[in-house]
C-alpha atoms as a PDB file:
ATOM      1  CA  UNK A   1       8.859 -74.022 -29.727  1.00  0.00           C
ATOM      2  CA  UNK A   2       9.880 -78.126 -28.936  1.00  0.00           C
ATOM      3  CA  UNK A   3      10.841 -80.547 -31.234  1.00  0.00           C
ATOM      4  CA  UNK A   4       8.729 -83.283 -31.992  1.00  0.00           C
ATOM      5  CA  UNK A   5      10.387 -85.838 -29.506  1.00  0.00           C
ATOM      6  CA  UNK A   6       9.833 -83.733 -26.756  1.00  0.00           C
ATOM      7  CA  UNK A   7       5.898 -82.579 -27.919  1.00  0.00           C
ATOM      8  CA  UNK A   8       5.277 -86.025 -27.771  1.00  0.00           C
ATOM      9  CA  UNK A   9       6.671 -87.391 -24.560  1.00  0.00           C
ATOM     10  CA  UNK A  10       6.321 -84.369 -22.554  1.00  0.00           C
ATOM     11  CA  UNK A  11       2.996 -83.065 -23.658  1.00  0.00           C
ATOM     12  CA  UNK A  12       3.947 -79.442 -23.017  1.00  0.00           C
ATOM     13  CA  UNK A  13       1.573 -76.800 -22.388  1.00  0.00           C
ATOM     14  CA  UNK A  14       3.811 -73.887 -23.773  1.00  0.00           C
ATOM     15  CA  UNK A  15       1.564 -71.167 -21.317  1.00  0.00           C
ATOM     16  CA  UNK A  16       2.785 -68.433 -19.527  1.00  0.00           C
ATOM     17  CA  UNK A  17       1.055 -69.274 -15.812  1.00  0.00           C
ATOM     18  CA  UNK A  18       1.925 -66.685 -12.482  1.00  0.00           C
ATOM     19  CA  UNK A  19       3.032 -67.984  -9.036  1.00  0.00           C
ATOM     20  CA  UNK A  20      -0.804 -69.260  -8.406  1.00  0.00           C
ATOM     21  CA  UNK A  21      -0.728 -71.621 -11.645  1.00  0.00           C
ATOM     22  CA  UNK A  22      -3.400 -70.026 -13.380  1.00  0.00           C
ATOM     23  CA  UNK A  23      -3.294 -69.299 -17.119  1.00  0.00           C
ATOM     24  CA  UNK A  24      -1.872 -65.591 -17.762  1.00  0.00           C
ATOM     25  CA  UNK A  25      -0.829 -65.672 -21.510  1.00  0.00           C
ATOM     26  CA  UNK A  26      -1.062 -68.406 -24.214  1.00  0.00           C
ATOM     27  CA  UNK A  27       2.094 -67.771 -26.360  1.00  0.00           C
ATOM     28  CA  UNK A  28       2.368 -69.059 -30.065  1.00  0.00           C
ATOM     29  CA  UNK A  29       3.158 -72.885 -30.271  1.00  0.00           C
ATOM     30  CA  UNK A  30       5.530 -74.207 -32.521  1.00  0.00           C
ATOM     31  CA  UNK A  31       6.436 -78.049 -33.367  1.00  0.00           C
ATOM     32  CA  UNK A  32       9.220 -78.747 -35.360  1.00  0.00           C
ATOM     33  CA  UNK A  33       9.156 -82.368 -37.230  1.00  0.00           C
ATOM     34  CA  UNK A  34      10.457 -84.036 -39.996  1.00  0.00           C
ATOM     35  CA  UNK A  35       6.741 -84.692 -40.898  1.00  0.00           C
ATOM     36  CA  UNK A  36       4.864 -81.750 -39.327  1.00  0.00           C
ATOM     37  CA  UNK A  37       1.582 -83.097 -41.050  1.00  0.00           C
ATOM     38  CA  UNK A  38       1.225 -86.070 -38.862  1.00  0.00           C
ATOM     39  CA  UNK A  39       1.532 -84.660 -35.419  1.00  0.00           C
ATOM     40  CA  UNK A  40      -1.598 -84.684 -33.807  1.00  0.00           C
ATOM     41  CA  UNK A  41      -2.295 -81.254 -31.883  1.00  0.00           C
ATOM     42  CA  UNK A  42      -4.606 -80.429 -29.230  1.00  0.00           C
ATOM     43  CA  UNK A  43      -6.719 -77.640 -31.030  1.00  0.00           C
ATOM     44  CA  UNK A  44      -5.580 -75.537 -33.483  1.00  0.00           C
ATOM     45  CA  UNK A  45      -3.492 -73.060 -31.655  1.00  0.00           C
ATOM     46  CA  UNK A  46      -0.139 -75.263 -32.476  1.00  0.00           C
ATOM     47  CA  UNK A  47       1.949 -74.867 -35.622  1.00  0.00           C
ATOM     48  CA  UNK A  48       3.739 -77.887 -37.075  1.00  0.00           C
ATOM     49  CA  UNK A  49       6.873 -76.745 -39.110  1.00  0.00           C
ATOM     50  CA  UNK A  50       9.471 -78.616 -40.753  1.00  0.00           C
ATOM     51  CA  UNK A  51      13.137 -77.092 -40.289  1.00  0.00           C
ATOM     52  CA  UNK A  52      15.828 -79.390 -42.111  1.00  0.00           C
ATOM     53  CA  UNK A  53      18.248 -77.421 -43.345  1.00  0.00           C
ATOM     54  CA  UNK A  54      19.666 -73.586 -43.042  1.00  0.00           C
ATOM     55  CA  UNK A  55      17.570 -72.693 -45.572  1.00  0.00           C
ATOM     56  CA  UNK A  56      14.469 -73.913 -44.203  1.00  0.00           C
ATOM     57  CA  UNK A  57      15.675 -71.699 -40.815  1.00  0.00           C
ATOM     58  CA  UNK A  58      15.875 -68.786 -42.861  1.00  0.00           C
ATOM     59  CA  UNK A  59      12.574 -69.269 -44.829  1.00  0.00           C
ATOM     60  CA  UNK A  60      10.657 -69.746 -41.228  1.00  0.00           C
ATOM     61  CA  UNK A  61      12.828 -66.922 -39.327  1.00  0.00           C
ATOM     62  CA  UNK A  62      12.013 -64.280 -42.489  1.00  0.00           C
ATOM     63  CA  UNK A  63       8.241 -65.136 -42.386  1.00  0.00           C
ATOM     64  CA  UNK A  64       8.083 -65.211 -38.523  1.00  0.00           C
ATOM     65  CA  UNK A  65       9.923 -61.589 -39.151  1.00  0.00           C
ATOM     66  CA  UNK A  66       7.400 -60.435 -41.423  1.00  0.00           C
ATOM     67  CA  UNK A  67       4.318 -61.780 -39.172  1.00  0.00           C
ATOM     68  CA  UNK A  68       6.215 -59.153 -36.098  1.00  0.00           C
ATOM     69  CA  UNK A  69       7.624 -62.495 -34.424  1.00  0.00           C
ATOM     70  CA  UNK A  70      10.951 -60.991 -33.178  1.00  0.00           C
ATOM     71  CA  UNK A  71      12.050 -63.868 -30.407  1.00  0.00           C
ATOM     72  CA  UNK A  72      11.576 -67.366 -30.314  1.00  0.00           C
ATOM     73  CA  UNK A  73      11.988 -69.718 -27.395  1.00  0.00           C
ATOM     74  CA  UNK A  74      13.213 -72.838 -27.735  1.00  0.00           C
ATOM     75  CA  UNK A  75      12.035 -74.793 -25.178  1.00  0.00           C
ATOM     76  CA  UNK A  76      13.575 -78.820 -25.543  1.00  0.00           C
ATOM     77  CA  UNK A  77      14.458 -80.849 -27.774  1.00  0.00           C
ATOM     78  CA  UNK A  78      18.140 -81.376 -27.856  1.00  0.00           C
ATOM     79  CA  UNK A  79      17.683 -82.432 -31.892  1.00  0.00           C
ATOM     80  CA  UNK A  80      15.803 -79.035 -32.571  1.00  0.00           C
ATOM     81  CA  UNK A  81      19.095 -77.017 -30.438  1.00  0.00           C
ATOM     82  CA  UNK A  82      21.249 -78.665 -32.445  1.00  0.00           C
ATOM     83  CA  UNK A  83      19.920 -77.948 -35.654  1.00  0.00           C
ATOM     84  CA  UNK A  84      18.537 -74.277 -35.127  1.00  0.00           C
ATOM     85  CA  UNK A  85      22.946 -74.090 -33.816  1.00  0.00           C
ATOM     86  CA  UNK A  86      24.245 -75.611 -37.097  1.00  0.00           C
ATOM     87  CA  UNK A  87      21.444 -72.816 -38.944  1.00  0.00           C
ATOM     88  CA  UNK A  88      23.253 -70.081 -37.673  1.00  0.00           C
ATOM     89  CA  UNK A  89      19.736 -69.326 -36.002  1.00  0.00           C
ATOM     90  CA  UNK A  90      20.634 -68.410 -32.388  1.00  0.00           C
ATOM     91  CA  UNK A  91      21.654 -65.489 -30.802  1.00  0.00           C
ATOM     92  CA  UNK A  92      21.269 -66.855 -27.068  1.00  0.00           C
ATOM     93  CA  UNK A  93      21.337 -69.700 -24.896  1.00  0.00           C
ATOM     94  CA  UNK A  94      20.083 -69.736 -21.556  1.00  0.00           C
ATOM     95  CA  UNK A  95      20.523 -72.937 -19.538  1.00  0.00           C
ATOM     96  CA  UNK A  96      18.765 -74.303 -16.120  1.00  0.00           C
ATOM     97  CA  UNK A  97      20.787 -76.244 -13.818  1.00  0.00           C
ATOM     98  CA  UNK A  98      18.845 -78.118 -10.819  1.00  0.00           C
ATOM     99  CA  UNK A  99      20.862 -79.490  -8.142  1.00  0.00           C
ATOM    100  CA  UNK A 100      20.110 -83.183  -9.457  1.00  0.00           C
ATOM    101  CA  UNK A 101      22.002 -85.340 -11.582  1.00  0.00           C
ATOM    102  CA  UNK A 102      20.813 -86.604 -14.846  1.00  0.00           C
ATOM    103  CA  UNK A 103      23.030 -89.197 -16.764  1.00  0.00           C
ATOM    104  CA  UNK A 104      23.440 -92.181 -17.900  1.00  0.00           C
ATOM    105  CA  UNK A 105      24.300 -93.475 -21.411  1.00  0.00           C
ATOM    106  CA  UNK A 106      20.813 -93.197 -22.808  1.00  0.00           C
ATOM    107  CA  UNK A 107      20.208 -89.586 -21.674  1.00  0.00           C
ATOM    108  CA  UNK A 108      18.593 -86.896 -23.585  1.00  0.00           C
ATOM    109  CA  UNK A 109      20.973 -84.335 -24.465  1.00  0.00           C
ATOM    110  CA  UNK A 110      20.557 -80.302 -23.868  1.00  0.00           C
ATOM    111  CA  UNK A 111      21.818 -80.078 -27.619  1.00  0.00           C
ATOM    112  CA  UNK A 112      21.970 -83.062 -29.520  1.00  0.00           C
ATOM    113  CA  UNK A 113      23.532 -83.233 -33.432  1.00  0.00           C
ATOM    114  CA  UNK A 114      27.001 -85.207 -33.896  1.00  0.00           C
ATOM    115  CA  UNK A 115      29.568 -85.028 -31.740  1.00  0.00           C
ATOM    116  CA  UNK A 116      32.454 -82.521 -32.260  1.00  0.00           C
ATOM    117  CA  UNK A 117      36.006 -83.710 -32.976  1.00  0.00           C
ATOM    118  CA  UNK A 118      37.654 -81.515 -30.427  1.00  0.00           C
ATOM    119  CA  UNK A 119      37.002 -78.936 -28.058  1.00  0.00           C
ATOM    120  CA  UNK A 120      38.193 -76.294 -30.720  1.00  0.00           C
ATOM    121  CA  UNK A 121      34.554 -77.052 -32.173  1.00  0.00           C
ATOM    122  CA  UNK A 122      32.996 -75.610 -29.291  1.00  0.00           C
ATOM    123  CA  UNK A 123      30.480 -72.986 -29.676  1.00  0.00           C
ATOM    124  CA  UNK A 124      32.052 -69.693 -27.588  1.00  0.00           C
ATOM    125  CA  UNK A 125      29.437 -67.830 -25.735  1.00  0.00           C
ATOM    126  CA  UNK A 126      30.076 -64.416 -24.700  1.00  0.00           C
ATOM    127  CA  UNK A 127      28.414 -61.984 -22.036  1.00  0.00           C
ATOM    128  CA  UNK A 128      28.004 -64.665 -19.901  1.00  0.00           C
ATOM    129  CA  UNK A 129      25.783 -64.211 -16.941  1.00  0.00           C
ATOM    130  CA  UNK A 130      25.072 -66.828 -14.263  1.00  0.00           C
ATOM    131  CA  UNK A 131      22.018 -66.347 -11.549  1.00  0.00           C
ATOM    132  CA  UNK A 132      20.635 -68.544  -8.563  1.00  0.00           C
ATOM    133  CA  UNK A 133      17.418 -68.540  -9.035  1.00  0.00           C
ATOM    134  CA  UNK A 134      16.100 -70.534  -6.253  1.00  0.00           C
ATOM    135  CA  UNK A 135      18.275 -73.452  -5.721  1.00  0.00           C
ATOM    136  CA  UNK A 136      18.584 -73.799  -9.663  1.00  0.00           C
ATOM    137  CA  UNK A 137      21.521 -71.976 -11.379  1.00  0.00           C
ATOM    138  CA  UNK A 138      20.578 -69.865 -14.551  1.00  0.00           C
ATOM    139  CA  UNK A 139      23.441 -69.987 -17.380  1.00  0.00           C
ATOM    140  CA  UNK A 140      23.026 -67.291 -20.347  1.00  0.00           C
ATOM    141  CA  UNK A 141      25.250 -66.034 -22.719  1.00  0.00           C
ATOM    142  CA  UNK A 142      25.442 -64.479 -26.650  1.00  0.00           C
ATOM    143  CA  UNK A 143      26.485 -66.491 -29.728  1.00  0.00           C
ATOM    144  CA  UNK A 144      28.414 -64.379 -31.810  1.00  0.00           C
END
């Protein structure tokens, strides 16, 4: 699952592909947008969904549930981290870090939203477990 933002500048495949690049798996795609109706998809294997408030997270999380969906992953979209965050609608985070440095004042935010007051704001993870995993790092770690 992306947000819109990053569907449409990143054009992602959302495939499953082994060491060779070829195609093993096709997972379900999901687009979250404020106006899911006028994204333009590929073919019709994407989903456009609109996710506003907690109680439209619940709504899609309960019908994912009921269609034997049990994980979702949310791929990018700092906008769609921040709001599934403030939805109470993740139990994980799991972070890449490349040895390259991204900044700058226009940057695109790993999780987006408004910014908190003070560090007593912070989301606490717990059973944190960091990996190299080639020269990236791998952060993960529980909400909750």
């Amino acid at each position: 699952m992306a947000g819109a933002s990053t569907f449409r500048k990143d054009h992602p495949r959302f495939t499953v592909r082994g060491k060779d690049g070829r195609v093993l798996k096709t997972p379900r795609r999901i687009i979250a947008s404020r106006h899911p109706e006028t994204l333009e998809f590929p073919d019709d294997s994407w989903e456009g969904v609109c996710l506003r408030t907690k109680q439209d997270w619940d709504d899609f999380l309960i019908r994912l549930g009921s269609e034997q969906v049990m994980r979702i992953l949310l791929e990018g979209g700092g906008e769609l981290a921040a709001s599934a965050l403030r939805a109470d609608a993740v139990d994980e985070v799991e972070f890449h870090i490349a040895p390259e440095i991204l900044g700058g004042r226009n940057s695109r935010p790993s999780v987006g939203g408004e910014n908190p007051e003070s560090l007593a704001e912070a989301i606490p993870l717990r059973d944190m477990e960091i990996r190299k995993l080639g020269c990236d790092l791998m952060v993960r770690g529980r909400i909750h």
